[in-house]
Every structure is written in C-alpha cells, then in structure tokens.
PDB file of N, CA and C in Angstrom:
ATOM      1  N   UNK A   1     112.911 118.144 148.713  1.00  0.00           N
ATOM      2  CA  UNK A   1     112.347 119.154 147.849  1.00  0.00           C
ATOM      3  C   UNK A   1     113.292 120.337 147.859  1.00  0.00           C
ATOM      4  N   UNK A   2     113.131 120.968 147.148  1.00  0.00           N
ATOM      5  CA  UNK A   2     114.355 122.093 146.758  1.00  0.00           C
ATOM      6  C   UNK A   2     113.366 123.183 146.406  1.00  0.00           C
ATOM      7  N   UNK A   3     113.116 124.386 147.011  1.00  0.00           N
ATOM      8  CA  UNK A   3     112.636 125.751 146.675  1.00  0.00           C
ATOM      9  C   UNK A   3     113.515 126.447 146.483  1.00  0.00           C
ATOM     10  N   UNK A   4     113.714 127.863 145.080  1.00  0.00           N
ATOM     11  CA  UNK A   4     113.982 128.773 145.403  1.00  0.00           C
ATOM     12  C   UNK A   4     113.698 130.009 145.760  1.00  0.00           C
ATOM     13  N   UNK A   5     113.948 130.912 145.637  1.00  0.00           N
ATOM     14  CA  UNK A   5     113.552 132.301 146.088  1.00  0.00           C
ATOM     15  C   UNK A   5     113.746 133.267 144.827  1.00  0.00           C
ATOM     16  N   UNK A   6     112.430 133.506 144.484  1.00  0.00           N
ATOM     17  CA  UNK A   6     112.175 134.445 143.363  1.00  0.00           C
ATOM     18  C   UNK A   6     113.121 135.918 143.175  1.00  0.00           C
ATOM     19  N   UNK A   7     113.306 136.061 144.457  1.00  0.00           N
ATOM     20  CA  UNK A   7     113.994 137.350 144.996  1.00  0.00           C
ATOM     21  C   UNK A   7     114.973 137.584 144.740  1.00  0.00           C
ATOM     22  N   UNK A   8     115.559 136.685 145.747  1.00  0.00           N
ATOM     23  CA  UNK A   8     117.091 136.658 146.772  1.00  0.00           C
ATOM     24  C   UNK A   8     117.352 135.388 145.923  1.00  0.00           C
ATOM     25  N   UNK A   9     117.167 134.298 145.481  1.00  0.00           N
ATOM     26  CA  UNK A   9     117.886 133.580 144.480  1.00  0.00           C
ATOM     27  C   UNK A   9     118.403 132.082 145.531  1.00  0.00           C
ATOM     28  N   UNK A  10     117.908 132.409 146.512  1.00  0.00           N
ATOM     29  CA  UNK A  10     118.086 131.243 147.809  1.00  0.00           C
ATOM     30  C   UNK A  10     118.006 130.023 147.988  1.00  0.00           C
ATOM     31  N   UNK A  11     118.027 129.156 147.680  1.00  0.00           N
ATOM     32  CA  UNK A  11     117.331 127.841 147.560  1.00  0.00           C
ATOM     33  C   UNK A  11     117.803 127.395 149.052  1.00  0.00           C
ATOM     34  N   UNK A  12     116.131 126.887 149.171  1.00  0.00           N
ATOM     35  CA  UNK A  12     115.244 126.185 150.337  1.00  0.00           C
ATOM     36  C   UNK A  12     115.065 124.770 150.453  1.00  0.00           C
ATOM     37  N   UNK A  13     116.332 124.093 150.998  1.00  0.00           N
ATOM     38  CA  UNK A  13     116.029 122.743 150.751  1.00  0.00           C
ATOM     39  C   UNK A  13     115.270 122.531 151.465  1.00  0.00           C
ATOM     40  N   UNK A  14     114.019 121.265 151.675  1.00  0.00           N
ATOM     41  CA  UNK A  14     113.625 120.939 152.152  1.00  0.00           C
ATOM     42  C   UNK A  14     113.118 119.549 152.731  1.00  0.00           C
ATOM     43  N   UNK A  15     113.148 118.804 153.935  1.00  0.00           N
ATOM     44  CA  UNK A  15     113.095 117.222 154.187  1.00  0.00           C
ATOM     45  C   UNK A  15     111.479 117.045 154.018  1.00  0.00           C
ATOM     46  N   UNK A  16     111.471 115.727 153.705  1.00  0.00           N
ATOM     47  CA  UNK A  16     109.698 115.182 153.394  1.00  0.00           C
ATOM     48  C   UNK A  16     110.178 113.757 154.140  1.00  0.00           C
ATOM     49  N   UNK A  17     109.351 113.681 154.692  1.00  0.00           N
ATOM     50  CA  UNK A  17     108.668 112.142 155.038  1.00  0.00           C
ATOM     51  C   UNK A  17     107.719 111.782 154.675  1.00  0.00           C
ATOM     52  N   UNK A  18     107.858 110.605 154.234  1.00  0.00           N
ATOM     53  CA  UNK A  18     106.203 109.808 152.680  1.00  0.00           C
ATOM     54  C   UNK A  18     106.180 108.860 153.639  1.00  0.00           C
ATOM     55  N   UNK A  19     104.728 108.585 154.616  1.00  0.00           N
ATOM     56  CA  UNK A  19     104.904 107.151 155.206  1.00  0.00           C
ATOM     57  C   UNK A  19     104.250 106.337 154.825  1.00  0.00           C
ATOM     58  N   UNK A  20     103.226 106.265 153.040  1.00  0.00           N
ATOM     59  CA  UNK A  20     103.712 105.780 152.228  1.00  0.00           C
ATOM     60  C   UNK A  20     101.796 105.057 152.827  1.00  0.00           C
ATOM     61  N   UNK A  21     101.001 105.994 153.026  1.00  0.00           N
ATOM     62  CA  UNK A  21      99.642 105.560 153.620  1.00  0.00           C
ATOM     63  C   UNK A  21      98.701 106.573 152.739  1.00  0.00           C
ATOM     64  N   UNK A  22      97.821 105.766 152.020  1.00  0.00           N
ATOM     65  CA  UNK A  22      96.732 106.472 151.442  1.00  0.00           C
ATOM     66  C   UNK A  22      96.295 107.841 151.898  1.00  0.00           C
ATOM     67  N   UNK A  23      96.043 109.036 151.556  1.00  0.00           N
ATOM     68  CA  UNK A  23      95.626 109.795 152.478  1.00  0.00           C
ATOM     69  C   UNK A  23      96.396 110.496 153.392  1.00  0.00           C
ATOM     70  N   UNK A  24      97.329 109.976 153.556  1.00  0.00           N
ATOM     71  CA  UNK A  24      98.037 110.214 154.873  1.00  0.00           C
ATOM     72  C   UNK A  24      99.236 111.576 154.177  1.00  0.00           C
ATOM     73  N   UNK A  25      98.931 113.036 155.397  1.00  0.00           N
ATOM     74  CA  UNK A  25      99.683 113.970 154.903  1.00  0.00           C
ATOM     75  C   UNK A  25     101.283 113.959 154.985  1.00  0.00           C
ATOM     76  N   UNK A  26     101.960 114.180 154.167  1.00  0.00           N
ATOM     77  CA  UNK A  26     103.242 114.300 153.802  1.00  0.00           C
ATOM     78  C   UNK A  26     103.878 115.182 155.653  1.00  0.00           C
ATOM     79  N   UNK A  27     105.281 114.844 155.758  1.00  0.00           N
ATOM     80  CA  UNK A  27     105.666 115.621 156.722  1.00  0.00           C
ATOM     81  C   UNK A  27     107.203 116.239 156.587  1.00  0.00           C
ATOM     82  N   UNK A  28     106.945 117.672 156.954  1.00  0.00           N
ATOM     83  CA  UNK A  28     107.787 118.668 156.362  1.00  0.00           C
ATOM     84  C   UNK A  28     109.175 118.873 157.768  1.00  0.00           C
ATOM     85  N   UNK A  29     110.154 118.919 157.309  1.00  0.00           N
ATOM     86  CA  UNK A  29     111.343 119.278 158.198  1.00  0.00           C
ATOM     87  C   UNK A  29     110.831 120.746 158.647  1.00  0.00           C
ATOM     88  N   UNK A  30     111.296 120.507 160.267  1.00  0.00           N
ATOM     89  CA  UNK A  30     110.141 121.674 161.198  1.00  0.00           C
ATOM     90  C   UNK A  30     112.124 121.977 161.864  1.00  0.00           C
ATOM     91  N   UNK A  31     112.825 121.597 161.272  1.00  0.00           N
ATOM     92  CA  UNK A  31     114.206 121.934 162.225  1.00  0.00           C
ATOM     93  C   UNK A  31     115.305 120.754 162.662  1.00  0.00           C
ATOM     94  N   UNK A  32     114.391 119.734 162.465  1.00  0.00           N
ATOM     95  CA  UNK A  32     115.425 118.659 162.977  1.00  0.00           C
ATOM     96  C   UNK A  32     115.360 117.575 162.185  1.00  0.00           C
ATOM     97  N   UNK A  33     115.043 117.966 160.288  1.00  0.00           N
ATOM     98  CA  UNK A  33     114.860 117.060 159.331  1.00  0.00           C
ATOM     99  C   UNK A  33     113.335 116.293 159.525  1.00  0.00           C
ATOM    100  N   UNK A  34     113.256 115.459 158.955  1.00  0.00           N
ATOM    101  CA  UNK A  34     111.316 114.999 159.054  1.00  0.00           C
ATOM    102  C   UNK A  34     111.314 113.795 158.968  1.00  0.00           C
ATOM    103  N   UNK A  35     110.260 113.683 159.966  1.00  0.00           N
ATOM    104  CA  UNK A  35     110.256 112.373 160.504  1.00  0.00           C
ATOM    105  C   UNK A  35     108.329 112.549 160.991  1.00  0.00           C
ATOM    106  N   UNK A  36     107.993 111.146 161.140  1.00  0.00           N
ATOM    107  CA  UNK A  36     106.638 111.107 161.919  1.00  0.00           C
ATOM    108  C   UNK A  36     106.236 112.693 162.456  1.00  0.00           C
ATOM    109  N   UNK A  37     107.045 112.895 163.459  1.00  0.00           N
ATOM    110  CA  UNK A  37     105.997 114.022 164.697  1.00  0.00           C
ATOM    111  C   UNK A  37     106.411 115.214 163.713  1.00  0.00           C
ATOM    112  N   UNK A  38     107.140 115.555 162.360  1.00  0.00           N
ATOM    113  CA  UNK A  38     107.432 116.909 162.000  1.00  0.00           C
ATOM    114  C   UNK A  38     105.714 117.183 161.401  1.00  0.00           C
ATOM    115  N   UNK A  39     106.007 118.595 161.608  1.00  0.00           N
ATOM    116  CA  UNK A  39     104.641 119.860 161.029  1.00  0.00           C
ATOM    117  C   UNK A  39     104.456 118.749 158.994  1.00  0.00           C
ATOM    118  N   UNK A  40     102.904 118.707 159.028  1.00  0.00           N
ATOM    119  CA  UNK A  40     102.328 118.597 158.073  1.00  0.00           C
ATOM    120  C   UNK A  40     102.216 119.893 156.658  1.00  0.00           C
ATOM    121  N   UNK A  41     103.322 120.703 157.323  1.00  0.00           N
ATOM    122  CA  UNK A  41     102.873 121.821 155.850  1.00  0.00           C
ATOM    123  C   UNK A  41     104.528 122.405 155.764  1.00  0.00           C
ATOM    124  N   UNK A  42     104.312 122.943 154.837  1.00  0.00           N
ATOM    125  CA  UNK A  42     106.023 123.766 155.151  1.00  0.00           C
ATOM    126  C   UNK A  42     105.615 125.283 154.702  1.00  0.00           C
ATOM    127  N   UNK A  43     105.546 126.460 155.230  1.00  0.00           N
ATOM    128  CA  UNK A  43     105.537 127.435 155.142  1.00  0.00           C
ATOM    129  C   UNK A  43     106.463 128.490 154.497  1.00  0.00           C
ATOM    130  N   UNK A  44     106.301 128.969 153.119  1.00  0.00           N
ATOM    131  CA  UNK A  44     107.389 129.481 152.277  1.00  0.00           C
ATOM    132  C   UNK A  44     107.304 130.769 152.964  1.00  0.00           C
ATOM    133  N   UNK A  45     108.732 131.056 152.732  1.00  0.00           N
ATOM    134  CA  UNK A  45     109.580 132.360 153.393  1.00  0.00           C
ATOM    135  C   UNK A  45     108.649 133.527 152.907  1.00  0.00           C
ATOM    136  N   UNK A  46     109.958 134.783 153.545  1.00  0.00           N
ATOM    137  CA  UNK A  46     109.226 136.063 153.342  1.00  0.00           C
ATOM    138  C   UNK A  46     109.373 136.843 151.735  1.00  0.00           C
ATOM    139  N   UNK A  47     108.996 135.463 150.917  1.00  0.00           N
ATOM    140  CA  UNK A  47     109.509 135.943 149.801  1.00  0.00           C
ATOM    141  C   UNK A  47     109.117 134.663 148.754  1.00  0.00           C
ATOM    142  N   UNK A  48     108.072 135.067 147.648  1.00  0.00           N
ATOM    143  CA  UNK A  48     107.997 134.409 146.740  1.00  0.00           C
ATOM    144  C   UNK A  48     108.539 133.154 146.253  1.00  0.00           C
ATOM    145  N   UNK A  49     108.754 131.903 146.718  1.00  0.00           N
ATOM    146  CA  UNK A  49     109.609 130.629 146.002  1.00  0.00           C
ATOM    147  C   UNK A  49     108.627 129.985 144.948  1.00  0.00           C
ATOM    148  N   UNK A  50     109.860 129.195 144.431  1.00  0.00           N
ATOM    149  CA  UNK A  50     109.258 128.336 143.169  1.00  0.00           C
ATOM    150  C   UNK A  50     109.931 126.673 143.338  1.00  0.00           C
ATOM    151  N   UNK A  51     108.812 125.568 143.535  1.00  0.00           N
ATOM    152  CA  UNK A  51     109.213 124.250 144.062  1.00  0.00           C
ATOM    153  C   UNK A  51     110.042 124.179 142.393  1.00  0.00           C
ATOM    154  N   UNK A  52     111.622 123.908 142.458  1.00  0.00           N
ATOM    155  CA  UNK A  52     111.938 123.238 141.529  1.00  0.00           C
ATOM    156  C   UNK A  52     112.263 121.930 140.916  1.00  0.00           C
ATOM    157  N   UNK A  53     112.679 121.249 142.609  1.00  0.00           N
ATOM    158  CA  UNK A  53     113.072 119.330 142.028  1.00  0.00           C
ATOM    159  C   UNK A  53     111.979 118.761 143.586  1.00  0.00           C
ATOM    160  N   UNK A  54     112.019 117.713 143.176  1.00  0.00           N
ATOM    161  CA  UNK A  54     111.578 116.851 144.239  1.00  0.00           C
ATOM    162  C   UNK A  54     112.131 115.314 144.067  1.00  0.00           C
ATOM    163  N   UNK A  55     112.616 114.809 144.782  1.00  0.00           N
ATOM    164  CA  UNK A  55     113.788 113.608 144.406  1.00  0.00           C
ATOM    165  C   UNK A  55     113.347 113.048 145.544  1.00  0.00           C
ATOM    166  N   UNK A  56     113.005 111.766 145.475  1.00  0.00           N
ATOM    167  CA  UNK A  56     112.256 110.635 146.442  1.00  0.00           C
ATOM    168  C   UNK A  56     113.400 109.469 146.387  1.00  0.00           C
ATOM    169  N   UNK A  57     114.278 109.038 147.376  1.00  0.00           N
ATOM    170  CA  UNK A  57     115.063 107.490 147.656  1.00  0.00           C
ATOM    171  C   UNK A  57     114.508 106.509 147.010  1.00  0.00           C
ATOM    172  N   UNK A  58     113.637 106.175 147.401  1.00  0.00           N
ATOM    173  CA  UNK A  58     112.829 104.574 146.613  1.00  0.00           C
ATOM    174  C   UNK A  58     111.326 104.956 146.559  1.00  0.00           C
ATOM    175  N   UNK A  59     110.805 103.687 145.563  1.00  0.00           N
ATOM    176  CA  UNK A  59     109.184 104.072 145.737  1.00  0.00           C
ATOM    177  C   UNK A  59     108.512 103.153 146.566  1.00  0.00           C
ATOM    178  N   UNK A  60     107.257 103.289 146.409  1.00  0.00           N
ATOM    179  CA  UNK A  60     106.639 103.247 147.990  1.00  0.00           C
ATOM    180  C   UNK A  60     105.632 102.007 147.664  1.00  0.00           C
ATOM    181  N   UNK A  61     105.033 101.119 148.436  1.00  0.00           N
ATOM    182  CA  UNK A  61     104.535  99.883 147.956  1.00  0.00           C
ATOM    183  C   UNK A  61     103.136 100.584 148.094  1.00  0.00           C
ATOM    184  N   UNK A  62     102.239 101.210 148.747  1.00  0.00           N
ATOM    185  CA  UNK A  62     100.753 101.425 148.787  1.00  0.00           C
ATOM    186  C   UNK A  62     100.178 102.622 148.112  1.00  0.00           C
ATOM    187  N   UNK A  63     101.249 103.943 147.822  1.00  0.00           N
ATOM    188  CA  UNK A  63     100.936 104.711 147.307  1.00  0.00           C
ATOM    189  C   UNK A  63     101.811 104.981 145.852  1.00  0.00           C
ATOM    190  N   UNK A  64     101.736 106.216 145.323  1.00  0.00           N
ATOM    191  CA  UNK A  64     102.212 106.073 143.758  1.00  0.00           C
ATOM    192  C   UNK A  64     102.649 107.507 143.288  1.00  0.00           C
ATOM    193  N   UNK A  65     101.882 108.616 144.485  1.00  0.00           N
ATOM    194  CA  UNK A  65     102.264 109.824 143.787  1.00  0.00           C
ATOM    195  C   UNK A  65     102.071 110.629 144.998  1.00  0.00           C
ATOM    196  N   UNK A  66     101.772 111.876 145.318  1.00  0.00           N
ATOM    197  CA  UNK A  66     101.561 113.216 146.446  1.00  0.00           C
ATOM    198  C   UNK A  66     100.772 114.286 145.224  1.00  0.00           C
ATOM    199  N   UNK A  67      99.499 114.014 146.333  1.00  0.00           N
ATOM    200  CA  UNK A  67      98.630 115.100 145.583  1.00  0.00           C
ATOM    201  C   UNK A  67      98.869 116.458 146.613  1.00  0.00           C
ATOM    202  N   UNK A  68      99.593 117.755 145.430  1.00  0.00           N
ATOM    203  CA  UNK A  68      99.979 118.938 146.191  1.00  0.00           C
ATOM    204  C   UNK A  68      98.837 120.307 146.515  1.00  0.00           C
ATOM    205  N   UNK A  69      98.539 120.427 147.141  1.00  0.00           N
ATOM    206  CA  UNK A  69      97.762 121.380 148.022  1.00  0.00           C
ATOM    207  C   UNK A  69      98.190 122.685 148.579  1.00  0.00           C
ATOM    208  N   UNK A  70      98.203 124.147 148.250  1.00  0.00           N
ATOM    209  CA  UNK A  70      98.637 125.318 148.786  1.00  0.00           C
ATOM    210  C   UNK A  70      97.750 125.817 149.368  1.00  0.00           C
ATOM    211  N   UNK A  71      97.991 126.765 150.210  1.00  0.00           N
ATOM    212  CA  UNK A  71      96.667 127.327 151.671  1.00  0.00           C
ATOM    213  C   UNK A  71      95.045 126.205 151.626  1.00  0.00           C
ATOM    214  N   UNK A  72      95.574 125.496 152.028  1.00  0.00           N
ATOM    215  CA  UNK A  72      94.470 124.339 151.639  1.00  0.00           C
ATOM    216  C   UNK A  72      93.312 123.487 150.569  1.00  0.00           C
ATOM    217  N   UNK A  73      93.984 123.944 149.739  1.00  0.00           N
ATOM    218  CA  UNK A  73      93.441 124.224 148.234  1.00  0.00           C
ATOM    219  C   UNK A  73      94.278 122.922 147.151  1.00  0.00           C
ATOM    220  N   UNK A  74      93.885 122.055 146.436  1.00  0.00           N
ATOM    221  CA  UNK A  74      94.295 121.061 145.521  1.00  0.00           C
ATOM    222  C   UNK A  74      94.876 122.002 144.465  1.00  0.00           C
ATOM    223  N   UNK A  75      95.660 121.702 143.992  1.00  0.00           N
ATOM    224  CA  UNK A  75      96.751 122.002 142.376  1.00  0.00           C
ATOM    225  C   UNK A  75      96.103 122.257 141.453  1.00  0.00           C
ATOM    226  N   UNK A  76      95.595 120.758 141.417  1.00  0.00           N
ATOM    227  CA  UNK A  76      95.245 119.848 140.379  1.00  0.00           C
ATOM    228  C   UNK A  76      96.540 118.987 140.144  1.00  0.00           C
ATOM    229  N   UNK A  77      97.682 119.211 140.690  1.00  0.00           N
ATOM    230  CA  UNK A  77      99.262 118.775 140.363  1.00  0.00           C
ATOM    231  C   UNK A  77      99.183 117.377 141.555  1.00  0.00           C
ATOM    232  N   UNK A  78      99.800 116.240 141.004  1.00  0.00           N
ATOM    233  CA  UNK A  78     100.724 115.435 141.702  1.00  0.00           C
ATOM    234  C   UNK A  78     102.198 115.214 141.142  1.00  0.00           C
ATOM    235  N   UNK A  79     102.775 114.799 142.337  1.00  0.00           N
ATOM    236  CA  UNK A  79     104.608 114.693 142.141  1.00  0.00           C
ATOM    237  C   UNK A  79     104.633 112.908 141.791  1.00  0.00           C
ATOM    238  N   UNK A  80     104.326 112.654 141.122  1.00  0.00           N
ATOM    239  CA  UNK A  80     104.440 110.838 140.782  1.00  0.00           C
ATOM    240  C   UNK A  80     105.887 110.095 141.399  1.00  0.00           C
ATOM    241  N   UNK A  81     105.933 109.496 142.499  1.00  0.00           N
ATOM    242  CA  UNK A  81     107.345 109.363 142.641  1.00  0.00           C
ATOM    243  C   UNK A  81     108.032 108.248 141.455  1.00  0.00           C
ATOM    244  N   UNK A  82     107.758 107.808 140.805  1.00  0.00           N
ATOM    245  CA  UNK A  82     108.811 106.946 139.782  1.00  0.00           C
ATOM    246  C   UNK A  82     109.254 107.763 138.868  1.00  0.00           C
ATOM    247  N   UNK A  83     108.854 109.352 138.492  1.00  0.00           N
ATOM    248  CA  UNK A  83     109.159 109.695 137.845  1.00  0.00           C
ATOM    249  C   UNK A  83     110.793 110.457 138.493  1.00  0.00           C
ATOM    250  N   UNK A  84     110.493 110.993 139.892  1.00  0.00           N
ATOM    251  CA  UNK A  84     110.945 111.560 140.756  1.00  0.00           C
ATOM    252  C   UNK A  84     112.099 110.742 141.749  1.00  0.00           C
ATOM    253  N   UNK A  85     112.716 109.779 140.867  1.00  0.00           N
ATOM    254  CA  UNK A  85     113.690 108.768 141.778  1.00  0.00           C
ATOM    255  C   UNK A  85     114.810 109.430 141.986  1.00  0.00           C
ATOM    256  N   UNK A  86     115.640 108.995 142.848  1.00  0.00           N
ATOM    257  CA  UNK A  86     117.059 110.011 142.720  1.00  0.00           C
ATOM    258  C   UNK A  86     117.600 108.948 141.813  1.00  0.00           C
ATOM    259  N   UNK A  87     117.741 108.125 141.921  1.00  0.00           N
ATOM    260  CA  UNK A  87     118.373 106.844 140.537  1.00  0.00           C
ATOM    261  C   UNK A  87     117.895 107.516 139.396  1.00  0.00           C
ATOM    262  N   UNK A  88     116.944 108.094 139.044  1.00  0.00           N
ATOM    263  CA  UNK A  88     116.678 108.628 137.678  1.00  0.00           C
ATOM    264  C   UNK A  88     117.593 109.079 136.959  1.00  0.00           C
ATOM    265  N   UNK A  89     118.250 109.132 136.024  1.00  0.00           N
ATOM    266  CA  UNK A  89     118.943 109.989 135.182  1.00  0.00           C
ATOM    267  C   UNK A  89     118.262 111.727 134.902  1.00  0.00           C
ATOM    268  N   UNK A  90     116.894 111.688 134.619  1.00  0.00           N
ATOM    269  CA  UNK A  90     116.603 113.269 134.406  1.00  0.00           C
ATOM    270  C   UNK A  90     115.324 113.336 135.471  1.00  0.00           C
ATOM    271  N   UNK A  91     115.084 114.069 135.979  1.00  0.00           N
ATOM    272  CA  UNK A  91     114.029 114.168 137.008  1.00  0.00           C
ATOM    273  C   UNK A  91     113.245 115.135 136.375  1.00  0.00           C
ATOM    274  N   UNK A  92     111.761 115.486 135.786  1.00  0.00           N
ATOM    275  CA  UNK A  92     111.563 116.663 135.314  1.00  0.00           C
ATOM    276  C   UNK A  92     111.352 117.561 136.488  1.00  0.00           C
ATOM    277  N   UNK A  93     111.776 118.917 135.675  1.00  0.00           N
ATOM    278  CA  UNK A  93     111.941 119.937 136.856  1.00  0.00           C
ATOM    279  C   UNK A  93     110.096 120.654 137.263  1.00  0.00           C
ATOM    280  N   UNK A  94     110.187 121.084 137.793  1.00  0.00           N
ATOM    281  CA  UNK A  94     109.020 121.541 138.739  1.00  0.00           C
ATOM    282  C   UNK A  94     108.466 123.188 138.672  1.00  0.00           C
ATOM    283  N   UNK A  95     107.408 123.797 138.679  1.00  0.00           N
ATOM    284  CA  UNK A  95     107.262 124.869 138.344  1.00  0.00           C
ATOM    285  C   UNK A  95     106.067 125.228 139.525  1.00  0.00           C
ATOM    286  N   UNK A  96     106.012 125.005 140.656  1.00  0.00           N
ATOM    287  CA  UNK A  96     104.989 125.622 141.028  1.00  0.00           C
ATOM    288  C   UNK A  96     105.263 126.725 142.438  1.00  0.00           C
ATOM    289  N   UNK A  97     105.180 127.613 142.180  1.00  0.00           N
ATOM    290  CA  UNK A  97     105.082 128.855 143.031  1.00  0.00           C
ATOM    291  C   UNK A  97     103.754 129.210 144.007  1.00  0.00           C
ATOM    292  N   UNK A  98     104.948 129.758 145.023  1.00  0.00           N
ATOM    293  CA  UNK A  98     104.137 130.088 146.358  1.00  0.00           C
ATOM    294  C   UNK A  98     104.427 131.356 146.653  1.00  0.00           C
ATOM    295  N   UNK A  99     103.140 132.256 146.999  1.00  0.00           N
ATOM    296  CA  UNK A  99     103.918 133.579 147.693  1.00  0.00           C
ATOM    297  C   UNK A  99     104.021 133.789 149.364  1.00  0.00           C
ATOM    298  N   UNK A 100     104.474 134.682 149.848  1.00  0.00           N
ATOM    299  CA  UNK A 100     105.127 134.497 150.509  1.00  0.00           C
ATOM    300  C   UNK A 100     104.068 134.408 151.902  1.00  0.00           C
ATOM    301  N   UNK A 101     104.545 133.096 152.671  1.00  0.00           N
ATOM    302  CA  UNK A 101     103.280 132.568 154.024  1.00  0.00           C
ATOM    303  C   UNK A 101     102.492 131.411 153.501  1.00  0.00           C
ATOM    304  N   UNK A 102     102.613 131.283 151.785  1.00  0.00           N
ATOM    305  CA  UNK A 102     101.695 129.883 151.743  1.00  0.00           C
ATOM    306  C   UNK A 102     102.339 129.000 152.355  1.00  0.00           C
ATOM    307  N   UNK A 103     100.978 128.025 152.276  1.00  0.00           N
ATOM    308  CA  UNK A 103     101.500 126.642 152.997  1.00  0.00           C
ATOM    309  C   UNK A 103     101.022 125.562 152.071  1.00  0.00           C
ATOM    310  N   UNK A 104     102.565 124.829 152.173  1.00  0.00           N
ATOM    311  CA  UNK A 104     102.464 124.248 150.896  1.00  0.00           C
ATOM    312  C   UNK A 104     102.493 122.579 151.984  1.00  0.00           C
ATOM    313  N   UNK A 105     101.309 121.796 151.292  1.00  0.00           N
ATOM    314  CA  UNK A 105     101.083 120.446 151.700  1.00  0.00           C
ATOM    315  C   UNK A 105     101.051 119.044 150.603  1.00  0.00           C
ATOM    316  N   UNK A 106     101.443 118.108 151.010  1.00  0.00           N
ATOM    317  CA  UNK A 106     101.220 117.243 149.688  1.00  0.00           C
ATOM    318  C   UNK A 106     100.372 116.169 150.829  1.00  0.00           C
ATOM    319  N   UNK A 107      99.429 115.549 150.141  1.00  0.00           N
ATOM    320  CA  UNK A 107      98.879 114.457 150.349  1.00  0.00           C
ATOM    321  C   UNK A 107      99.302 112.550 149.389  1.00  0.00           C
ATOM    322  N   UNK A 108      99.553 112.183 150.191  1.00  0.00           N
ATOM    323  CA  UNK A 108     100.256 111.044 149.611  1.00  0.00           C
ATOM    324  C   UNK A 108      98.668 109.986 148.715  1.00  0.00           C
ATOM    325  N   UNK A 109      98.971 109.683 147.824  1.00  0.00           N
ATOM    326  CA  UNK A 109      97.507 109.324 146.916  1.00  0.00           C
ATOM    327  C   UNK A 109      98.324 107.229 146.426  1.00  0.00           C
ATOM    328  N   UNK A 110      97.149 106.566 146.031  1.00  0.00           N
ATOM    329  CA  UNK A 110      97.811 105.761 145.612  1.00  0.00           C
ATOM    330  C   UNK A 110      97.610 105.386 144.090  1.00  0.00           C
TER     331      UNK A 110
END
C-alpha cells in the first residue's frame, strides 16, 4: 500500500500480509515488513495521508477482496484484489483519507 502525506508530500509505503482467510484481519508492517505476528492496523502519521495504490502479487484462492475499516468503523469501501494485481497494466488509483492517529484496518472478505 502506498500513503501519502497531505502536508509534507511523503509517501508511506506500506507492507500487508493477506493470509487469504475469511474474516481474518489484514497485517500491517510494524518495522520488520509483515508477516503473521505484525500489528493488525497501521496507524497514519502526524499528518493527514491519502491511501493512493494498493498492488497485491497474486490472488488469493478463499477470499476476493479486503473490506477497509478506519478507527473501527466499515468504509463501505473494499480493495478487490484482481483489480489490484501488480501484473495489471492500470491499477485504479485510490482516494481514501485518514487524519492524523487513524487506524486504518482491512478485513479480508470472500
């Protein structure tokens, strides 16, 4: 996932792990990239970002999309990963903003 910074103009890359289980919360790079034991949320900086790409390796056999959630709260938004392949030629870009301390979660849906 790729955030930037409304501000400062920063972009926030960020690692996801999809382990690709109904239900099961997304996991956010806590420092050492993401894997199983990383933090379930990713906490935007001291400063307004806006999620712009989200680019997924391959798709996933049980699930189909990540239903996204801020301070514990549903969108209404999912990230569909087939749309979101890095093989894709155009990925559509992304518009959803966080201010600064949300916590931004995706739930993996099938």
């Amino acid at each position: 996932m790729n955030f930037i910074g409304r501000v400062s103009g920063r972009n926030y890359p960020v690692d996801v792990y999809l382990s690709d289980v109904n239900g099961a919360l997304a996991r956010f790079d806590g420092g050492g990239g993401a894997s199983t034991t990383s933090p379930d949320y990713w906490a935007a900086p001291g400063e307004p970002v806006t999620l712009l790409d989200f680019a997924i390796v391959a798709g996933m056999v049980d699930t189909t999309k990540a239903e996204i959630t801020v301070n514990g709260r549903s969108t209404g938004g999912f990230l569909r990963y087939a749309m979101h392949l890095t093989t894709a030629a155009m990925r559509p870009l992304q518009s959803i903003t966080l201010r600064p301390g949300a916590t931004f979660r995706a739930i993996q849906r099938a």
